[in-house]
C-alpha atoms as a PDB file:
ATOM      1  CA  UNK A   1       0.000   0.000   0.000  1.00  0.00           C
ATOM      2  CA  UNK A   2       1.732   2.905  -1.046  1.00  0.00           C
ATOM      3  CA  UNK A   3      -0.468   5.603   0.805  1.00  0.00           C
ATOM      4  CA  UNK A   4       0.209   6.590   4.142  1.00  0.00           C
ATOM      5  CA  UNK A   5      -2.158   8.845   6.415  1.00  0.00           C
ATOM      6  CA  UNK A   6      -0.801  10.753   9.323  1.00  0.00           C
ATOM      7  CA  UNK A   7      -3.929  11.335  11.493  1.00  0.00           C
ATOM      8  CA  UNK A   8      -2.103  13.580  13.785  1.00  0.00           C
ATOM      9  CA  UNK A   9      -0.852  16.060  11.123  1.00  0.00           C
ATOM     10  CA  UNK A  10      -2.275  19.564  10.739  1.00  0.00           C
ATOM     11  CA  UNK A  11      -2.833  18.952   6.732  1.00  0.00           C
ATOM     12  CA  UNK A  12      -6.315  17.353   6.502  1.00  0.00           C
ATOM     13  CA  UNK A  13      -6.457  14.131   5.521  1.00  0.00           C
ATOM     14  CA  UNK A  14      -7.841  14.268   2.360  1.00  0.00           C
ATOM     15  CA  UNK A  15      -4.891  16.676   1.348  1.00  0.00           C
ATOM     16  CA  UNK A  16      -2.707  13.982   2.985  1.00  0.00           C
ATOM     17  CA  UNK A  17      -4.104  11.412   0.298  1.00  0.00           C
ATOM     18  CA  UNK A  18      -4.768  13.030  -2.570  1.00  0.00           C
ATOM     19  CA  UNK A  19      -1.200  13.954  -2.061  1.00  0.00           C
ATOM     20  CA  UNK A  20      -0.212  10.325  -1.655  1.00  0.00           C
ATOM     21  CA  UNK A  21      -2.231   9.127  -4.717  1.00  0.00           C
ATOM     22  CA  UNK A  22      -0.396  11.721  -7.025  1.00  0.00           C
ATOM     23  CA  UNK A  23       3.020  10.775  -5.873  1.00  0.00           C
ATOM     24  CA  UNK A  24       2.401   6.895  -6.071  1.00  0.00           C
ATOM     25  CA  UNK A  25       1.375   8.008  -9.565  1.00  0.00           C
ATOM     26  CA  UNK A  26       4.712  10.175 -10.487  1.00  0.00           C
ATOM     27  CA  UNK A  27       6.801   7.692  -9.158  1.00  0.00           C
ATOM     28  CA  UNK A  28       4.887   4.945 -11.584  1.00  0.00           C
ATOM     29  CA  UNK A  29       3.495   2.888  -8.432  1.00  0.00           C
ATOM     30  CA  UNK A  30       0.979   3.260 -10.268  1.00  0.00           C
ATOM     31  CA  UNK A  31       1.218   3.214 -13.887  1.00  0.00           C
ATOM     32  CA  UNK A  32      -1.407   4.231 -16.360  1.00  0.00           C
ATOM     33  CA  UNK A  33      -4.175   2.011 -16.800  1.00  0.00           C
ATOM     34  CA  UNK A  34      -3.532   0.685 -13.115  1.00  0.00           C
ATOM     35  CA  UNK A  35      -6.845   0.070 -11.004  1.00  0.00           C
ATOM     36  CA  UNK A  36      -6.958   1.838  -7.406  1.00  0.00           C
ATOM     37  CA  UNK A  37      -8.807   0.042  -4.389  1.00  0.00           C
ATOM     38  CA  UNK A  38     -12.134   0.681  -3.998  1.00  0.00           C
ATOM     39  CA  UNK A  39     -13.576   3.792  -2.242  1.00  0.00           C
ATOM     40  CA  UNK A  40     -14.203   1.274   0.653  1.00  0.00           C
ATOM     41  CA  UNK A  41     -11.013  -0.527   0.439  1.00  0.00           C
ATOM     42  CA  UNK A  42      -8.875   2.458   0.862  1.00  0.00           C
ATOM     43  CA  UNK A  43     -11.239   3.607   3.870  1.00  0.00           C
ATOM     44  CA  UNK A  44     -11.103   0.808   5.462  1.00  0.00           C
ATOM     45  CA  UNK A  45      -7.519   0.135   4.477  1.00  0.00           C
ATOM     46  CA  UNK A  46      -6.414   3.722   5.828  1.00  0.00           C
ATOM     47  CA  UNK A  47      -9.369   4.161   8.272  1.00  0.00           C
ATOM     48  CA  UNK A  48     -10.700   6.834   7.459  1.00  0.00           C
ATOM     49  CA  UNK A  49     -13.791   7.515   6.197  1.00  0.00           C
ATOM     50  CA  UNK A  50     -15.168   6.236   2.951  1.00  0.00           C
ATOM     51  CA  UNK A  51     -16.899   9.994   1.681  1.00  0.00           C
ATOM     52  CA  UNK A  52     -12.897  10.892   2.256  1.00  0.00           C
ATOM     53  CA  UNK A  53     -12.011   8.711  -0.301  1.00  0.00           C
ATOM     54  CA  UNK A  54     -14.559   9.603  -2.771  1.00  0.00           C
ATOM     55  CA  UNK A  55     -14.022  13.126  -2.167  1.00  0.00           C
ATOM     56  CA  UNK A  56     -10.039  12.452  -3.247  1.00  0.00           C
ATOM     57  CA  UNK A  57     -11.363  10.012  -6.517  1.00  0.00           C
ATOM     58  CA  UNK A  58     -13.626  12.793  -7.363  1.00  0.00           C
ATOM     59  CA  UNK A  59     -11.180  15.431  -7.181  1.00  0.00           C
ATOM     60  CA  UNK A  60      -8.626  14.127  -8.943  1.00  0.00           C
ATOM     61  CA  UNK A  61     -11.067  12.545 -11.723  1.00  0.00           C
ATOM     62  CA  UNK A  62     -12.447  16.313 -11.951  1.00  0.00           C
ATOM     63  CA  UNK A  63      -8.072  17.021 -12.178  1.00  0.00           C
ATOM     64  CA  UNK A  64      -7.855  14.217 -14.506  1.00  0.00           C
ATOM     65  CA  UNK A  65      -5.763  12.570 -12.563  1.00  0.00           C
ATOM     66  CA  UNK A  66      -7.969   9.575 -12.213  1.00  0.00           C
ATOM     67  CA  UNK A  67     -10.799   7.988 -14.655  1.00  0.00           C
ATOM     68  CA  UNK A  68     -13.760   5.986 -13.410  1.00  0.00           C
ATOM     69  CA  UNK A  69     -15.524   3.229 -15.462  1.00  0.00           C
ATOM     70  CA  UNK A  70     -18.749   2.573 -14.175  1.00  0.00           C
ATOM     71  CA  UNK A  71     -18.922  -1.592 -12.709  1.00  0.00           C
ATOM     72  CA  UNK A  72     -14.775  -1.202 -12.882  1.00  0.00           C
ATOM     73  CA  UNK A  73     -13.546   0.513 -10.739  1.00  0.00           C
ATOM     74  CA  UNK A  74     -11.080   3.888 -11.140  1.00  0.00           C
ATOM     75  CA  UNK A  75      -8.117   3.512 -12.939  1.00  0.00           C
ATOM     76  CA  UNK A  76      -4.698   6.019 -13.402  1.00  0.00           C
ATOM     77  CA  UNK A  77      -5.808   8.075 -16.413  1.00  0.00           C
ATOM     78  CA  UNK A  78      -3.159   7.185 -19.702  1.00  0.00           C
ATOM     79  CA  UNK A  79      -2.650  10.262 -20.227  1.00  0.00           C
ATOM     80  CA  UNK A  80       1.329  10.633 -20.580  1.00  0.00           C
ATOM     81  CA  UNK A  81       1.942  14.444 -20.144  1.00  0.00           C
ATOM     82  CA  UNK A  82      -0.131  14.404 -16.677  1.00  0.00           C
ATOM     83  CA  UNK A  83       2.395  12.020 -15.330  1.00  0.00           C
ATOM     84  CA  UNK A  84       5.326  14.917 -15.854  1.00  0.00           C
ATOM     85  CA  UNK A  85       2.809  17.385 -14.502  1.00  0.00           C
ATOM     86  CA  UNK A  86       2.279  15.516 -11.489  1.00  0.00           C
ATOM     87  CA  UNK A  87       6.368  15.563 -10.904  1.00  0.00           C
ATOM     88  CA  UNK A  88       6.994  18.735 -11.496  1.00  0.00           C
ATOM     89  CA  UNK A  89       3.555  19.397  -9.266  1.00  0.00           C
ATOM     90  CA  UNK A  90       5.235  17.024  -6.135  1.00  0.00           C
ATOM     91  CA  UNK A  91       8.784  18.124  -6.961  1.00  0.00           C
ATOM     92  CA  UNK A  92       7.873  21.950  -6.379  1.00  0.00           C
ATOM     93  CA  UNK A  93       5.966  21.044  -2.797  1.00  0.00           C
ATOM     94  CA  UNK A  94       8.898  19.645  -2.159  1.00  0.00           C
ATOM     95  CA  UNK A  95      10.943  22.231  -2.892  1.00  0.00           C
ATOM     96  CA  UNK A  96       8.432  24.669  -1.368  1.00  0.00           C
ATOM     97  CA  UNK A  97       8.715  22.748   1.997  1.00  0.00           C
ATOM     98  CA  UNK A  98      12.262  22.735   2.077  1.00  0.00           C
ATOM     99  CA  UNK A  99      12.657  26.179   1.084  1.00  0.00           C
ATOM    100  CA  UNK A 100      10.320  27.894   3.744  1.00  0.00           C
ATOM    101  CA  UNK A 101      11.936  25.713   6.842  1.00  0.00           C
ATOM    102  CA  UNK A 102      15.344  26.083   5.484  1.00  0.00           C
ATOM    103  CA  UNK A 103      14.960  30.434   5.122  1.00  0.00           C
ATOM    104  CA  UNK A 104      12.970  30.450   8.261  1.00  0.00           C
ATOM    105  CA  UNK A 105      16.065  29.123  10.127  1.00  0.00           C
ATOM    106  CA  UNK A 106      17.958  31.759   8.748  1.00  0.00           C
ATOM    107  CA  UNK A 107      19.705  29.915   5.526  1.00  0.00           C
ATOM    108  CA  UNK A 108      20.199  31.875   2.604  1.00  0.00           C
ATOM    109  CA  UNK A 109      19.112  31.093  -1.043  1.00  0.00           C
ATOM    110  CA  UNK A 110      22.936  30.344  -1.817  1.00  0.00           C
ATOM    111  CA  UNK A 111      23.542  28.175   1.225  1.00  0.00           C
ATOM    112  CA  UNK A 112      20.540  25.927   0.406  1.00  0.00           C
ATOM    113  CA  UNK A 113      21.290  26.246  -3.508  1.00  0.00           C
ATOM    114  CA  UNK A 114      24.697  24.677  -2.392  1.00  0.00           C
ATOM    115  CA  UNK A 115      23.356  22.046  -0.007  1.00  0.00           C
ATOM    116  CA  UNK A 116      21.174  20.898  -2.167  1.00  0.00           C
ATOM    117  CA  UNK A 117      23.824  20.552  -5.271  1.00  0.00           C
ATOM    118  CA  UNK A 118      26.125  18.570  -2.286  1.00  0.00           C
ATOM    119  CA  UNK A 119      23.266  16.927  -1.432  1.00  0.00           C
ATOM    120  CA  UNK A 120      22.590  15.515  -4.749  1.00  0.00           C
ATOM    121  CA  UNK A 121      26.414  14.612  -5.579  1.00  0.00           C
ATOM    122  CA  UNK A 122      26.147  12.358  -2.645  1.00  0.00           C
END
């Protein structure tokens, strides 16, 4: 199961998995074409509850992310471009993470610039 839920975090659960979902999708643990659990598997799964889930299939079937076929199930849309989208998407919250804790403790631009090309060398 490649989605994990933090029920104590301040981001709200179904940011948490929606989040989740995306990334198992950039990093192809879920490929196009690839069937997700069921609304209630995932809820019960994760426990959490099921209108959660739904609320995360909808969203990112509305961000076509995601594609529903009624008596199927939802499925990873084929869509190839989406799948860099998503990257670049998870790659900048990343980033934007890193980059707010890293100035608010007093690093400059250069200084995490140069830990992060270290970083990578590694």
């Amino acid at each position: 199961m490649p989605f994990s839920i933090d029920i104590n975090s301040r981001i709200p659960i179904y940011v948490q998995l929606k989040q989740a979902i995306k990334l198992a999708i950039a990093t192809d643990k879920y490929l196009p074409g690839s069937q997700l659990p069921t609304v209630r598997q995932l809820a019960v799964q994760l426990k959490i509850n099921p209108n959660t889930v739904s609320r995360v299939y909808l969203e990112l079937e509305s961000e076509e992310v995601l594609t529903t076929r009624q008596g199927k199930g939802t499925f990873v849309r084929d869509h190839p471009e989406l799948n860099v989208t998503i990257k670049e998407n998870n790659l900048n919250l990343i980033l934007d993470d890193v980059i707010i804790k890293a100035t608010s403790l007093g690093y400059s631009s250069k200084e995490i610039l140069r830990a992060i090309e270290k970083r990578l060398k590694e």
